[in-house]
Protein backbone atom coordinates (compact mmCIF):
# COMPACT_ATOMS: atom_id res chain seq x y z
CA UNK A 1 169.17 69.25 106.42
CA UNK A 2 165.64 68.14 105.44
CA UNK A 3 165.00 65.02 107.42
CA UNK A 4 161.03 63.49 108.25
CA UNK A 5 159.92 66.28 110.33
CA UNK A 6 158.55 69.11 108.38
CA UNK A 7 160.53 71.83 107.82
CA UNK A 8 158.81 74.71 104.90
CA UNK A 9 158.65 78.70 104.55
CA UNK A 10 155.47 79.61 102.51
CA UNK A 11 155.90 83.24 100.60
CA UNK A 12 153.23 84.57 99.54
CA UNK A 13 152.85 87.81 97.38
CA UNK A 14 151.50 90.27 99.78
CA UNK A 15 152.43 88.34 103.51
CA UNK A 16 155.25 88.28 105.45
CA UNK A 17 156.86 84.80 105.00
CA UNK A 18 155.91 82.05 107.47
CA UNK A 19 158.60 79.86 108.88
CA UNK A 20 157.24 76.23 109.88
CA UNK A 21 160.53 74.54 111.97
CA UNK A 22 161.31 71.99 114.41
CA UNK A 23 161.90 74.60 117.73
CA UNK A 24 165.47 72.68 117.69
CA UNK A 25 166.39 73.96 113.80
CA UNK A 26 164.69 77.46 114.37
CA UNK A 27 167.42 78.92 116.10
CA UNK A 28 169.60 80.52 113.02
CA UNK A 29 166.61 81.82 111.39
CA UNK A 30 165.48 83.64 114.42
CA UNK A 31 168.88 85.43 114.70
CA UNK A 32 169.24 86.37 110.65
CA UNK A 33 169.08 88.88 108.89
CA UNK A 34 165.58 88.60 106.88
CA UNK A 35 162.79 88.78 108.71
CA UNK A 36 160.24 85.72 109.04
CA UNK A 37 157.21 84.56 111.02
CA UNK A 38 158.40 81.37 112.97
CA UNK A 39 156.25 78.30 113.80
CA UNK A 40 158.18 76.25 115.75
CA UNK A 41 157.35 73.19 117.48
CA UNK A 42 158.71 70.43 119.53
CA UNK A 43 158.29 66.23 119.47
CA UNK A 44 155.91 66.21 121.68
CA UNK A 45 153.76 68.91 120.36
CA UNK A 46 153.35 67.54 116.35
CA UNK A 47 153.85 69.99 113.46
CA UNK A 48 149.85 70.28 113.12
CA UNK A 49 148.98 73.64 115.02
CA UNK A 50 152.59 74.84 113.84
CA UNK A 51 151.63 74.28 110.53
CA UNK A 52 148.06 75.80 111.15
CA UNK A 53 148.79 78.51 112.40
CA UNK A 54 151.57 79.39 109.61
CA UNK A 55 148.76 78.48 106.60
CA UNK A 56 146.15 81.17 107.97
CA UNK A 57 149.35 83.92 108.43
CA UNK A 58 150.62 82.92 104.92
CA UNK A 59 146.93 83.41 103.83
CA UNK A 60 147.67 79.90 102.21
CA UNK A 61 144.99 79.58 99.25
CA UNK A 62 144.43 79.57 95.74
CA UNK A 63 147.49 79.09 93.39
CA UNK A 64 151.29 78.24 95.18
CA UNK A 65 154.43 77.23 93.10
CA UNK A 66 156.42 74.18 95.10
CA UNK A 67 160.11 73.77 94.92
CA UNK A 68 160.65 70.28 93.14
CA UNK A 69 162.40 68.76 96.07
CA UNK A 70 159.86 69.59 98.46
CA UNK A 71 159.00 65.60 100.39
CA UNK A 72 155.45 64.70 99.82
CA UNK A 73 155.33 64.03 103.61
CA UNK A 74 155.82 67.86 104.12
CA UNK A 75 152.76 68.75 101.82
CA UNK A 76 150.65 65.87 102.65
CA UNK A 77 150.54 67.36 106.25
CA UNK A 78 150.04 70.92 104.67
CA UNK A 79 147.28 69.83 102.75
CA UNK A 80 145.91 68.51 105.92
CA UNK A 81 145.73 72.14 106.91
CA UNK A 82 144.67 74.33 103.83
CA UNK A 83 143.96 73.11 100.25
CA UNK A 84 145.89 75.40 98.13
CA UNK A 85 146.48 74.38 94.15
CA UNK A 86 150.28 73.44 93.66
CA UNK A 87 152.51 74.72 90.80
CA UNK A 88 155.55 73.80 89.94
CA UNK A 89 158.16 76.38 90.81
CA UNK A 90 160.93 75.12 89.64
CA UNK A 91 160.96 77.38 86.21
CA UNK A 92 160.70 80.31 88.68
CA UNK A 93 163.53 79.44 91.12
CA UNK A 94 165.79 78.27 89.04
CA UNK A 95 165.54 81.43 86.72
CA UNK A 96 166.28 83.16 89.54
CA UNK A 97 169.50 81.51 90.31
CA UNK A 98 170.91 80.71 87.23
CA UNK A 99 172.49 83.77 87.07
CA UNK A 100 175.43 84.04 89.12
CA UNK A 101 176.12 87.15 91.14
CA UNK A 102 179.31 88.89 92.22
CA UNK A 103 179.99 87.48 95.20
CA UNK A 104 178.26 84.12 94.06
CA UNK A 105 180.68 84.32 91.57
CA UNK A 106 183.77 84.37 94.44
CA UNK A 107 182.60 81.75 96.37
CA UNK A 108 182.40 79.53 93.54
CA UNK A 109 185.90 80.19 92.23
CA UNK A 110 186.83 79.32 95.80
CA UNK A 111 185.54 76.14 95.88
CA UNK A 112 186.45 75.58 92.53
CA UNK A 113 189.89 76.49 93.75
CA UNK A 114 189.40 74.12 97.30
CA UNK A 115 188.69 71.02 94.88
CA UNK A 116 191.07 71.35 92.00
CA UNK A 117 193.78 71.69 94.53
CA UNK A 118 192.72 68.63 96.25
CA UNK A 119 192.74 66.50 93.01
CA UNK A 120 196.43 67.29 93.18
CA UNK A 121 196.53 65.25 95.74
CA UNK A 122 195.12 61.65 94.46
CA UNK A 123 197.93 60.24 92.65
CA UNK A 124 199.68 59.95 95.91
CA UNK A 125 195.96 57.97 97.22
CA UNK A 126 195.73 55.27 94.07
CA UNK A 127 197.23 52.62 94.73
CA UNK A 128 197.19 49.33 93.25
CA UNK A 129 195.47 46.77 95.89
CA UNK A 130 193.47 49.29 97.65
CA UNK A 131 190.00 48.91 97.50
CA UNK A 132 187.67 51.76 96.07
CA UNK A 133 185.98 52.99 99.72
CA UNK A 134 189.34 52.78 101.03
CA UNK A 135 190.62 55.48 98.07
CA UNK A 136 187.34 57.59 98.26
CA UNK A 137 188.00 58.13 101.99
CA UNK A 138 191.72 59.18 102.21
CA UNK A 139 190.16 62.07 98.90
CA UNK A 140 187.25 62.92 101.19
CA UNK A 141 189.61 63.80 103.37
CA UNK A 142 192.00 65.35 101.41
CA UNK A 143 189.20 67.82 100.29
CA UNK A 144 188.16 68.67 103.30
CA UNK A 145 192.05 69.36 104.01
CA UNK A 146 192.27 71.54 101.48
CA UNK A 147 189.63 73.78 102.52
CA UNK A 148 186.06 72.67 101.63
CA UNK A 149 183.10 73.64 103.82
CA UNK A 150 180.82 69.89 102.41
CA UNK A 151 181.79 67.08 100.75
CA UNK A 152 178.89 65.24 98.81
CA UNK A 153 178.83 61.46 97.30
CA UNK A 154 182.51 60.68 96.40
CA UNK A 155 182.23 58.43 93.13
CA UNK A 156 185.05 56.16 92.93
CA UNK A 157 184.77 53.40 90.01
CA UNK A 158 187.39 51.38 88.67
CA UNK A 159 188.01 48.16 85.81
CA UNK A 160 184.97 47.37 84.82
CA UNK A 161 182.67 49.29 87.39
CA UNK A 162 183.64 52.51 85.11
CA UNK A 163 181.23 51.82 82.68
CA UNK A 164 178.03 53.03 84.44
CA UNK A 165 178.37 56.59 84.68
CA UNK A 166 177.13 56.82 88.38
CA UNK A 167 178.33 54.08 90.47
CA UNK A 168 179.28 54.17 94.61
CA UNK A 169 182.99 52.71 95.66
CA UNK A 170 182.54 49.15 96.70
CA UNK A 171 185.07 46.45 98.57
CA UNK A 172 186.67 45.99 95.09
CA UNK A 173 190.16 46.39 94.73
CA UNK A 174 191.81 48.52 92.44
CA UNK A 175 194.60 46.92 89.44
CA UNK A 176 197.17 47.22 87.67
CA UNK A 177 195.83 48.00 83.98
CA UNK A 178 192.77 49.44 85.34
CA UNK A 179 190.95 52.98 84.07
CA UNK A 180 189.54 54.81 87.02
CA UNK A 181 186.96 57.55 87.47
CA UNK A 182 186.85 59.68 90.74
CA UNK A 183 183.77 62.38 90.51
CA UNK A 184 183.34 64.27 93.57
CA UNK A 185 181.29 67.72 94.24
CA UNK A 186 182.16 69.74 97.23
CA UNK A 187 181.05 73.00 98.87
CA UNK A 188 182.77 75.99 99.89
CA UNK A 189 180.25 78.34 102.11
CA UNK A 190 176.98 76.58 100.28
CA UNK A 191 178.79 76.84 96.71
CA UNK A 192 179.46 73.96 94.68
CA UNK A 193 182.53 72.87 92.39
CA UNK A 194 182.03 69.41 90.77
CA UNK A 195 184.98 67.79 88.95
CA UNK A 196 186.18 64.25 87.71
CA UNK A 197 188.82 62.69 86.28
CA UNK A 198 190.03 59.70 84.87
CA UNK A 199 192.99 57.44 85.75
CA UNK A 200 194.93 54.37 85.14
CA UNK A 201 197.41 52.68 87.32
CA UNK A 202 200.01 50.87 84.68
CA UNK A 203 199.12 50.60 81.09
CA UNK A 204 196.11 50.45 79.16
CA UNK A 205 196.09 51.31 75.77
CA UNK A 206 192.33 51.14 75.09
CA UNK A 207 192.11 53.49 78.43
CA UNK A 208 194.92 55.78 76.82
CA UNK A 209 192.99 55.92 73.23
CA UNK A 210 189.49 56.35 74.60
CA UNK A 211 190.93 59.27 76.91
CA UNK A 212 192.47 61.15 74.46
CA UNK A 213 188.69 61.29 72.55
CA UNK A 214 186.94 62.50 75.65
CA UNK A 215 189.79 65.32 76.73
CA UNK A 216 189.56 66.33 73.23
CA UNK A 217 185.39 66.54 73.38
CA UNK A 218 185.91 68.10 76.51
CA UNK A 219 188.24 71.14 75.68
CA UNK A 220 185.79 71.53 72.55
CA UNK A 221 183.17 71.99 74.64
CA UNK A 222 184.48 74.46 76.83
CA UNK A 223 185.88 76.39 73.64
CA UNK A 224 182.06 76.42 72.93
CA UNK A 225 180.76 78.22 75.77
CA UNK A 226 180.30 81.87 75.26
CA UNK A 227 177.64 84.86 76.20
CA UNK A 228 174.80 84.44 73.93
CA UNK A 229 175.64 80.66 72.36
CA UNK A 230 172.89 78.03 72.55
CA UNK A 231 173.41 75.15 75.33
CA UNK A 232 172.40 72.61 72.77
CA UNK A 233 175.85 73.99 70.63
CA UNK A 234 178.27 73.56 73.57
CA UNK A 235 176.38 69.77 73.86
CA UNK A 236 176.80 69.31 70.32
CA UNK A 237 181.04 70.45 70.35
CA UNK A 238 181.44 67.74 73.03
CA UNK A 239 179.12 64.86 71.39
CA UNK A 240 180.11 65.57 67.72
CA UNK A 241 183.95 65.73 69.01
CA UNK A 242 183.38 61.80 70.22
CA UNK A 243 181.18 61.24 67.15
CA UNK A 244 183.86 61.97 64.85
CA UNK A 245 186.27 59.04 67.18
CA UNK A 246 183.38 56.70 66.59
CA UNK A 247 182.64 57.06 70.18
CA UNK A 248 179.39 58.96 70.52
CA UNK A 249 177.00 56.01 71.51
CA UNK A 250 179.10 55.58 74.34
CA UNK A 251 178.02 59.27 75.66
CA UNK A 252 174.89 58.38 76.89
CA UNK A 253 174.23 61.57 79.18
CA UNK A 254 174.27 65.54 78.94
CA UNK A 255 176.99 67.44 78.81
CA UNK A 256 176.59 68.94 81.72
CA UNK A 257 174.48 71.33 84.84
CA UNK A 258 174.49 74.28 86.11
CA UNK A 259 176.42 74.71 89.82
CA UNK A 260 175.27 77.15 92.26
CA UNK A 261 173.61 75.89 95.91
CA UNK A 262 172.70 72.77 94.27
CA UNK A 263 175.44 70.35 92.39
CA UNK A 264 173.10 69.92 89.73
CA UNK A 265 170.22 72.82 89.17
CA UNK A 266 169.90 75.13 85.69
CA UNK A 267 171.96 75.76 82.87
CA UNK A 268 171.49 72.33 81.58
CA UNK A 269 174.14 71.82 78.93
CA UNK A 270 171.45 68.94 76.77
CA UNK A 271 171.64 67.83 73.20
CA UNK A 272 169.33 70.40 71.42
CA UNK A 273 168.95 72.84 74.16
CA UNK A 274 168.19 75.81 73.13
CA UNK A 275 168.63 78.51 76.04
CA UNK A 276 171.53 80.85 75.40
CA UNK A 277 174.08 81.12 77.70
CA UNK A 278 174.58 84.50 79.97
CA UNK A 279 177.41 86.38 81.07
CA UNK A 280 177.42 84.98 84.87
CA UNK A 281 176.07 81.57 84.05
CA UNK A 282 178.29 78.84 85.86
CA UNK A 283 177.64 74.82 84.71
CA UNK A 284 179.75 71.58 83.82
CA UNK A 285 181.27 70.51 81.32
CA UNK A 286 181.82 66.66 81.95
CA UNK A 287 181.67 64.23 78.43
CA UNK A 288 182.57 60.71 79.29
CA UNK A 289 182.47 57.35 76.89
CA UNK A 290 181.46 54.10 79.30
CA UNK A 291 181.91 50.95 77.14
CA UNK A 292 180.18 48.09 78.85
CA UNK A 293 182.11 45.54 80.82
CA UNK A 294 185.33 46.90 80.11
CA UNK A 295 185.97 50.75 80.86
CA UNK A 296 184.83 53.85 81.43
CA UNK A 297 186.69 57.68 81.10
CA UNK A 298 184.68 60.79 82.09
CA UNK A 299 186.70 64.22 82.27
CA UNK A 300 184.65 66.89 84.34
CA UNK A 301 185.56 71.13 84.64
CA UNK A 302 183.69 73.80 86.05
CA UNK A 303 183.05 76.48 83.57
CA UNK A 304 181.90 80.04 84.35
CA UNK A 305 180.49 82.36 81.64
CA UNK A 306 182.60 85.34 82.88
CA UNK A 307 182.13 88.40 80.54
CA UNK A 308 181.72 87.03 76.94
CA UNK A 309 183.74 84.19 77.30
CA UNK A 310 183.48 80.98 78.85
CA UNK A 311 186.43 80.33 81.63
CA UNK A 312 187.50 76.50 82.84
CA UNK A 313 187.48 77.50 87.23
CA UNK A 314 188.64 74.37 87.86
CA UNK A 315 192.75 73.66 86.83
CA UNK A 316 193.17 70.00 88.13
CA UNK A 317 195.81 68.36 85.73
CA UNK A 318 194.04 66.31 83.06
CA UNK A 319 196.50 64.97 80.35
CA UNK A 320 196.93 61.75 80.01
CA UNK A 321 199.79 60.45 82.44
CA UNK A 322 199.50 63.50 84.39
CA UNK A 323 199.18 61.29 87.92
CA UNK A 324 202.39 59.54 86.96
């Protein structure tokens, strides 16, 4: 939980690694199993000798990568300290991760599990007259009922509000005739599953046509993914599936991310990617078609690379009427 005080472990190639924590936070990492140098320090100390003394251990100088969400307030008060020359490190990191390993690969079947079960649940939640926040807290809750360590931003967007791909739920009230998108990721033990889909409460037949486009774009795209196929190709089954309905300008994002510790980090499923899947590899597969000031319908499944084939973790119903 990175908040303003700084918080950073420097590892270098040939020290051990150097912990800088708020004494409060150090706790867990004193007690665990890999050994680190802590710097700890409390409010009414400051960060600066902490920080100090952890740049001299870490012999901090010369060329370090940074991990891309690093706050500038962190390194602006390690630059205070040393004056190292920052790399990105993202290339690094996320090579490492991208890669899924065995029990990596259990936990996020698990939460997979946790938040397709849960989805089960949301017919019983949408209800005509209820507003958005009141329908994104009753699934928050249902999630966490079901089993889920973290819940992260609940998206729940209906009517008109669909059409922008990432929206918050407001005060607005949910109709009759309405399409509505619910997108939520969720943890199980650090791992993340990420799924959304579409509803409608009544009848829409512009809701019902468009849906049937992106269900079919996104079972194309998870017939894609294999060992050794490009990322750009699994992009292109989805996109060209909703080009063919006329629909593609309406697709104005990827395909879809890798999941792992982060609900968004690498594979990234892009138009003209061209890294090749691996056996292990776990990502999204999540076209949508958002047609401005009238609807939106995204349909969103977790897809693990397991073997040579790519395998849909997440089972949540998703054919049209399913909820009814």
């Amino acid at each position: 939980m990175l908040l303003e005080r700084p918080f950073m472990l420097l590892v270098s190639a040939e020290e051990e690694p150097h912990l800088v924590a708020p004494t409060f936070e150090s706790g867990p990492y004193a007690e665990g199993p890999v050994q680190v140098k802590i710097h700890s320090w409390t409010d009414s100390e400051g960060p600066a000798v902490a920080i100090s003394k952890a740049a001299k251990g870490a012999g901090l100088k010369g060329k370090w990568g940074v991990e891309g969400r690093v706050p500038f307030l962190y390194l602006d008060r390690l630059m205070k300290e040393a004056s190292p020359k920052f790399r990105n490190a993202e290339p690094i990191l996320q090579g490492m991760r991208e890669v899924k390993d065995e029990t990596e690969v259990k936990l996020l079947k698990k939460s997979a599990s946790i938040l397709s079960s849960a989805f089960g649940e949301f017919p019983a939640i949408i209800k005509e007259g209820l507003t958005e926040l009141e329908v994104a807290k009753a699934a928050t809750d249902a999630i966490y009922a079901k089993g889920a360590t973290h819940v992260d931003d609940m998206l729940v967007q209906s009517g008109f509000r669909a059409a922008d791909p990432h929206g918050l739920p407001t005060a607005k009230k949910i109709q009759r005739g309405e399409g509505i998108i619910i997108d939520v990721g969720a943890t199980y033990e650090g791992y993340y599953s990420d799924v959304t889909r579409a509803f409608c409460i009544g009848e829409n037949t512009e809701v019902e046509r468009v849906y049937g486009h992106v269900l079919e774009a996104n079972m194309a795209g998870i017939a894609e993914a294999a060992k050794g196929v490009r990322v750009g190709d699994v992009d292109g089954a989805a996109r060209g599936t909703l080009k063919k309905a006329g629909l593609a300008k309406y697709f104005t994002h990827r395909t879809g991310h890798g999941l792992g510790l982060e609900i968004h980090e690498a594979p990234y499923i892009v138009e003209g990617g061209k890294e090749r899947l691996e056996s292990g590899m776990c990502f999204t597969v999540e076209p949508g078609a958002y047609i401005g000031g009238k609807l939106g319908v995204r349909i969103e499944d977790d897809v693990l690379v397991e073997g040579k084939e790519g395998v849909a973790m997440t089972n949540a119903p998703k054919d049209f009427g399913w909820w009814k």
